[in-house]
Protein backbone atom coordinates (compact mmCIF):
# COMPACT_ATOMS: atom_id res chain seq x y z
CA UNK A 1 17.75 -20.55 6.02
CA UNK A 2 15.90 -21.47 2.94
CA UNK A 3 16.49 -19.22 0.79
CA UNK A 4 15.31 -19.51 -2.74
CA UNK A 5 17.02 -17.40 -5.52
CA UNK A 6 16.26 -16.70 -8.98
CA UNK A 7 18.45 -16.37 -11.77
CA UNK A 8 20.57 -13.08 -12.44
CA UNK A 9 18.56 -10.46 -14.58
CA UNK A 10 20.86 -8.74 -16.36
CA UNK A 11 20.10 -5.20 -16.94
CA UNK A 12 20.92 -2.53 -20.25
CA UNK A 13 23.51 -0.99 -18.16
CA UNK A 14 25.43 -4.54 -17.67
CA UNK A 15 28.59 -3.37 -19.70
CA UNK A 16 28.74 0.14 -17.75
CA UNK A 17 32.13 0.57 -15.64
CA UNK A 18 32.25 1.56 -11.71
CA UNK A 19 31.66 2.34 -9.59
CA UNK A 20 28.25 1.28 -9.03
CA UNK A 21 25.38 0.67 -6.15
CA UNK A 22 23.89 -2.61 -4.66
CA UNK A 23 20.78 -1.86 -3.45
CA UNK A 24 19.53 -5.14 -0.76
CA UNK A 25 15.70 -5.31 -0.14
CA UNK A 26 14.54 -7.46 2.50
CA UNK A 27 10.33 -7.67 3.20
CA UNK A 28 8.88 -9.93 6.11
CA UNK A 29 5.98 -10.86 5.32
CA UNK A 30 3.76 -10.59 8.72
CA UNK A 31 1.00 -13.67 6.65
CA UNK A 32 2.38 -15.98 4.54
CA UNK A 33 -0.71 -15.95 2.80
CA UNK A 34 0.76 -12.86 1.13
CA UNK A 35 3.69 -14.75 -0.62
CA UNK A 36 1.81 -15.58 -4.25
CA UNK A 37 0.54 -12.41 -4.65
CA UNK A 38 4.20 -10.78 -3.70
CA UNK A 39 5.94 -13.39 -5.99
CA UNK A 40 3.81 -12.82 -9.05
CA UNK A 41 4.39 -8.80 -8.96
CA UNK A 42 8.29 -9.30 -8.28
CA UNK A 43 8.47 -11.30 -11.38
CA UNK A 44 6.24 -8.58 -12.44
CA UNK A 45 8.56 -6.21 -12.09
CA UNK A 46 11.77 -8.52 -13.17
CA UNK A 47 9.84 -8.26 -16.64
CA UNK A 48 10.62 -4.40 -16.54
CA UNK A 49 14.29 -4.78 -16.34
CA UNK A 50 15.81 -5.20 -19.42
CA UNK A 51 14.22 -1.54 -19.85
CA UNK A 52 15.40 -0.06 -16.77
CA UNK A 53 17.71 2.70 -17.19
CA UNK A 54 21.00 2.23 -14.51
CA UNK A 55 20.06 -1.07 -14.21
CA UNK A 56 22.62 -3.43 -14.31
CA UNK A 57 22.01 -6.64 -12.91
CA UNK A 58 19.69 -8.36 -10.00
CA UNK A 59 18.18 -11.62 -8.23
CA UNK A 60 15.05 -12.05 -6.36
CA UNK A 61 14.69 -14.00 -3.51
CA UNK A 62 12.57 -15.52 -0.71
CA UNK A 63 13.01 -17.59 2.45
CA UNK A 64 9.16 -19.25 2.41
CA UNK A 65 9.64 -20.39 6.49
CA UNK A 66 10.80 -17.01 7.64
CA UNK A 67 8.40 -15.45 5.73
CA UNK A 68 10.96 -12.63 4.05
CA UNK A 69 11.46 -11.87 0.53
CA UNK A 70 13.60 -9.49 -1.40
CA UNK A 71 16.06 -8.61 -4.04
CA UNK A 72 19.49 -7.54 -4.62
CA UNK A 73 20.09 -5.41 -7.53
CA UNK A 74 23.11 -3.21 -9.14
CA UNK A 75 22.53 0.07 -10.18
CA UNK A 76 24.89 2.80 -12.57
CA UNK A 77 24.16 5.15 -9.45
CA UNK A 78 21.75 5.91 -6.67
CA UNK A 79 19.75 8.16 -9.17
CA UNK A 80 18.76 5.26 -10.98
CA UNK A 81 17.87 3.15 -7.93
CA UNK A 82 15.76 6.05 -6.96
CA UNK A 83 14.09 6.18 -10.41
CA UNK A 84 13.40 2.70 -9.92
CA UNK A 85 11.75 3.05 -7.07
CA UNK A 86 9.45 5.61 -8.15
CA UNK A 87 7.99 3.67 -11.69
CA UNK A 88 4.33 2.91 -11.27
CA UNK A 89 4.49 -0.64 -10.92
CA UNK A 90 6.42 -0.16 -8.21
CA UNK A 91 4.32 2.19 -6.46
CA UNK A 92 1.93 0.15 -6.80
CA UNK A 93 3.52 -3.09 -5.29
CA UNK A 94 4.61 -1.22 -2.00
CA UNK A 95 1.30 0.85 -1.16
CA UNK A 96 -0.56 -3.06 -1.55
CA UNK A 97 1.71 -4.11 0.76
CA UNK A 98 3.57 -1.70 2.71
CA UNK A 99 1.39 -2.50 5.62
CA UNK A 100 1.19 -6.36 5.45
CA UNK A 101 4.87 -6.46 6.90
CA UNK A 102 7.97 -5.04 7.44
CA UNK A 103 10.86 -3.98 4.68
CA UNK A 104 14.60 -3.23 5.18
CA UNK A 105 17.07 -1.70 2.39
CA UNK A 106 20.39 -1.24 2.72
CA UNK A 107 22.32 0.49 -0.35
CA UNK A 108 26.24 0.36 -0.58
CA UNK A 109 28.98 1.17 -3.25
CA UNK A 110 30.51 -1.66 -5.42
CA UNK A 111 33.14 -2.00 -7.80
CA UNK A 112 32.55 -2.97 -11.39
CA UNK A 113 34.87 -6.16 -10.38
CA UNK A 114 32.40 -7.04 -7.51
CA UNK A 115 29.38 -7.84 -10.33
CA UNK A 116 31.66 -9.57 -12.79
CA UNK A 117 32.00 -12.35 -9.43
CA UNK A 118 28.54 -12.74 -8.82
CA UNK A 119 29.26 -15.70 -5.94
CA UNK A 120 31.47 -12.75 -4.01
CA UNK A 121 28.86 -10.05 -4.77
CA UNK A 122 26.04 -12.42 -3.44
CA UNK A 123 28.14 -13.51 -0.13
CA UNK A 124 28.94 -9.91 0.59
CA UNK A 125 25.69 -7.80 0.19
CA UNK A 126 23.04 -10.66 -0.32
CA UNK A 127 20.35 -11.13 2.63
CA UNK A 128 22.15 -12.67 5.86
């Protein structure tokens, strides 16, 4: 695997106890022509964090030769993943691309410990 992985965004609801959500993204690109374009908008949206309401923490990441890109992000709760999902940037990153490959989510609960070791918390629910 070579997987690339940005730093750790941390988000306004950082300091927030548990339990919380990990939310695991995975895209496969079916061109790798579309990886620039899909790069730029995730650090788009990275940008938006900060703001994010729920959001505690996340990394983006991308394996170039299998073509697959992603995040893994910590939420308060599954309402605020779902808000997430439904800003406009967002909406607007997934209907470019929905149909230029194939994405995979998998959400699961966490304990407030689990972020504070980010090396455990990215072993246990980062992409495999």
């Amino acid at each position: 695997m070579s997987l690339l992985r940005s730093r750790w965004y941390a988000g306004p609801a950082a300091a927030q106890p548990g339990p919380l959500v990990a939310a695991l993204t995975d895209y496969r690109m079916d061109r790798l022509l579309d990886l620039p374009g899909i790069a730029r908008r995730g650090l788009s949206l990275a940008r938006l964090w900060p703001a994010l309401d729920g959001a505690v923490g996340m990394w983006l990441w991308a394996d170039p030769i299998a073509r697959r890109v992603g995040s893994l992000s910590v939420w308060r709760t599954e309402d605020d993943l779902r808000a997430f999902v439904r800003v406009p940037e967002h909406v607007r990153i997934m209907r470019e691309y929905r149909h230029r490959g194939t994405l995979r989510s998998i959400t699961s609960p966490i304990d407030v410990l689990d972020v504070l070791d980010r090396a455990a918390l990215w072993r246990a629910h980062g992409p495999k």
